[in-house]
Protein backbone atom coordinates (compact mmCIF):
# COMPACT_ATOMS: atom_id res chain seq x y z
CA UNK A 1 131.33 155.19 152.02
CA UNK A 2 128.40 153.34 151.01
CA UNK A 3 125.36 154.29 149.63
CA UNK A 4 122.15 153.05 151.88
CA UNK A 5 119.37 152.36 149.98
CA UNK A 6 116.14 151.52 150.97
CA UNK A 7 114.78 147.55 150.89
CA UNK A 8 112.14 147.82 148.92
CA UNK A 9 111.10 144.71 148.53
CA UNK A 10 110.35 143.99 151.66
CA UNK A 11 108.49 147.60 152.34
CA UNK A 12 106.13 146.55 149.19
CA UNK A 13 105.85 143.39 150.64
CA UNK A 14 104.53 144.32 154.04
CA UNK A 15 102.40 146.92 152.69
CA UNK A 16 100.97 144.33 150.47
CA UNK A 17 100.46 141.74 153.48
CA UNK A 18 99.01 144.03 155.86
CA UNK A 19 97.02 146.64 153.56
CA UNK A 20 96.01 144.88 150.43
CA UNK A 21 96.47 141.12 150.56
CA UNK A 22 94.29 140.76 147.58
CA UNK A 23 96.65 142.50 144.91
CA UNK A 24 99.75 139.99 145.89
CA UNK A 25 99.02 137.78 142.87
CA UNK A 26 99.59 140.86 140.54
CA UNK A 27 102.58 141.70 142.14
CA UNK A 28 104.47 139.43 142.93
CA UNK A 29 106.63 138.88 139.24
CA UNK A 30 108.00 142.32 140.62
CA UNK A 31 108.74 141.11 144.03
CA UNK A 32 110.63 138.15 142.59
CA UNK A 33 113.10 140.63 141.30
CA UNK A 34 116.57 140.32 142.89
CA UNK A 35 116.88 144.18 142.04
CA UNK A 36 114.37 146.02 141.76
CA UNK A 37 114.94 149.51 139.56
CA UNK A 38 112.78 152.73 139.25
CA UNK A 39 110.60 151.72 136.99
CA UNK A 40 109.51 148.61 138.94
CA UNK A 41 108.90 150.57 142.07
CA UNK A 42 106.74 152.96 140.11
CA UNK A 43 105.37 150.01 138.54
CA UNK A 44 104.73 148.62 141.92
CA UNK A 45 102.90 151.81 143.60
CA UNK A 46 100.56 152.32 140.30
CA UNK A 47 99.48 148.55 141.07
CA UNK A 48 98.90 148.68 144.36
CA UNK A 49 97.74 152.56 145.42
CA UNK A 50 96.44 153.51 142.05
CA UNK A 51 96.94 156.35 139.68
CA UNK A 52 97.94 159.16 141.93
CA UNK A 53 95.58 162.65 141.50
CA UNK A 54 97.56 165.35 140.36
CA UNK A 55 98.50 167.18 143.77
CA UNK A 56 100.51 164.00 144.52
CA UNK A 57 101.85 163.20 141.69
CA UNK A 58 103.43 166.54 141.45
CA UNK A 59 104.84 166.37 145.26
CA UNK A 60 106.17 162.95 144.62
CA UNK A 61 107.84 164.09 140.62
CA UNK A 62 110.01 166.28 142.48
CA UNK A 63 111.59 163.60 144.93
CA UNK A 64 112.76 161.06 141.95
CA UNK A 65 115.51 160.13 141.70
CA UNK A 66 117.49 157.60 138.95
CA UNK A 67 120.73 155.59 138.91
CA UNK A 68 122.95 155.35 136.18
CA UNK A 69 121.40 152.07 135.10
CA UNK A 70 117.41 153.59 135.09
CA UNK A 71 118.28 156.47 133.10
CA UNK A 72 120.41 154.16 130.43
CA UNK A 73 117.28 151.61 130.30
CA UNK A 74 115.05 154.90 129.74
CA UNK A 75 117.35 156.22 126.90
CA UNK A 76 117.68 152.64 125.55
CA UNK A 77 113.95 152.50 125.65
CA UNK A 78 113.97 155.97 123.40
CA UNK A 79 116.60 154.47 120.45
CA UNK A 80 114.40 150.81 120.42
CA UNK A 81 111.13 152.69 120.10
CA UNK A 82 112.54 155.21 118.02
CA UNK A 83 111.04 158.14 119.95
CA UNK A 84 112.35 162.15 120.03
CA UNK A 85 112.75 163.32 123.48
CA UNK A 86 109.55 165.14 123.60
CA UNK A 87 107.89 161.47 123.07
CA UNK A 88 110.46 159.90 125.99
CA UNK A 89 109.95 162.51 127.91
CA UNK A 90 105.84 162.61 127.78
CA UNK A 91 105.81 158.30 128.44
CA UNK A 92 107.74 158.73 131.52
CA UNK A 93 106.36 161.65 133.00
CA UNK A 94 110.40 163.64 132.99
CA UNK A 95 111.07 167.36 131.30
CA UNK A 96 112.31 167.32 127.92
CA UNK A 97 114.93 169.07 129.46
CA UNK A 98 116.27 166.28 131.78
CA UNK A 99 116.12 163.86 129.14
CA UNK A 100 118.33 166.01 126.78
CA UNK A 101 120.33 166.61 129.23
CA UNK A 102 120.86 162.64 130.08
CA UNK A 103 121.72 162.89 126.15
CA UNK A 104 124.46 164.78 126.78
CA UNK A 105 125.74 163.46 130.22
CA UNK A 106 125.82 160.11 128.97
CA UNK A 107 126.74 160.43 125.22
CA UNK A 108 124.07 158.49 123.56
């Protein structure tokens, strides 16, 4: 069974056309992408909706979701920058506790 997953590229895009035609020119090195991963669509909403207030961000924290790819770029992220997991965990907004337990999971 395969996995749908959404386009979104061409949901950014639209948005960008129809809402806010005048941030395409800082977003479009993401929309080039072929694939575009977590971090680029978070990327992409900060740059075109802002920093979210804290009511939203919480709502939307709870609803993320990572493939086995994101979390192995995060954790790569962690040994290049030499960071502990409190550090990791702080730059990309997780719990200390998910990123240990990525640790584990995945046997970095």
């Amino acid at each position: 069974m395969e996995k749908l997953i959404p386009d979104y590229k061409r949901i950014y895009n639209d948005i960008i056309i129809k809402e806010f035609p005048n941030k395409r020119d800082s977003c479009m090195r993401l929309l080039q992408k072929e694939n575009l991963s977590v971090m680029d669509i978070i990327e992409l909403n900060e740059k075109i909706f802002g920093l979210p207030d804290k009511e939203t961000f919480a709502a939307n924290q709870r609803h993320r979701s990572y493939t086995k790819t994101d979390i192995l770029k995060i954790l790569d992220y962690q040994k290049k920058n030499q960071l502990n997991n409190s550090q990791l965990a702080i730059h990309f907004k997780l719990s200390r506790n998910t990123v240990s337990k990525w640790k584990r999971h995945f046997v970095v």
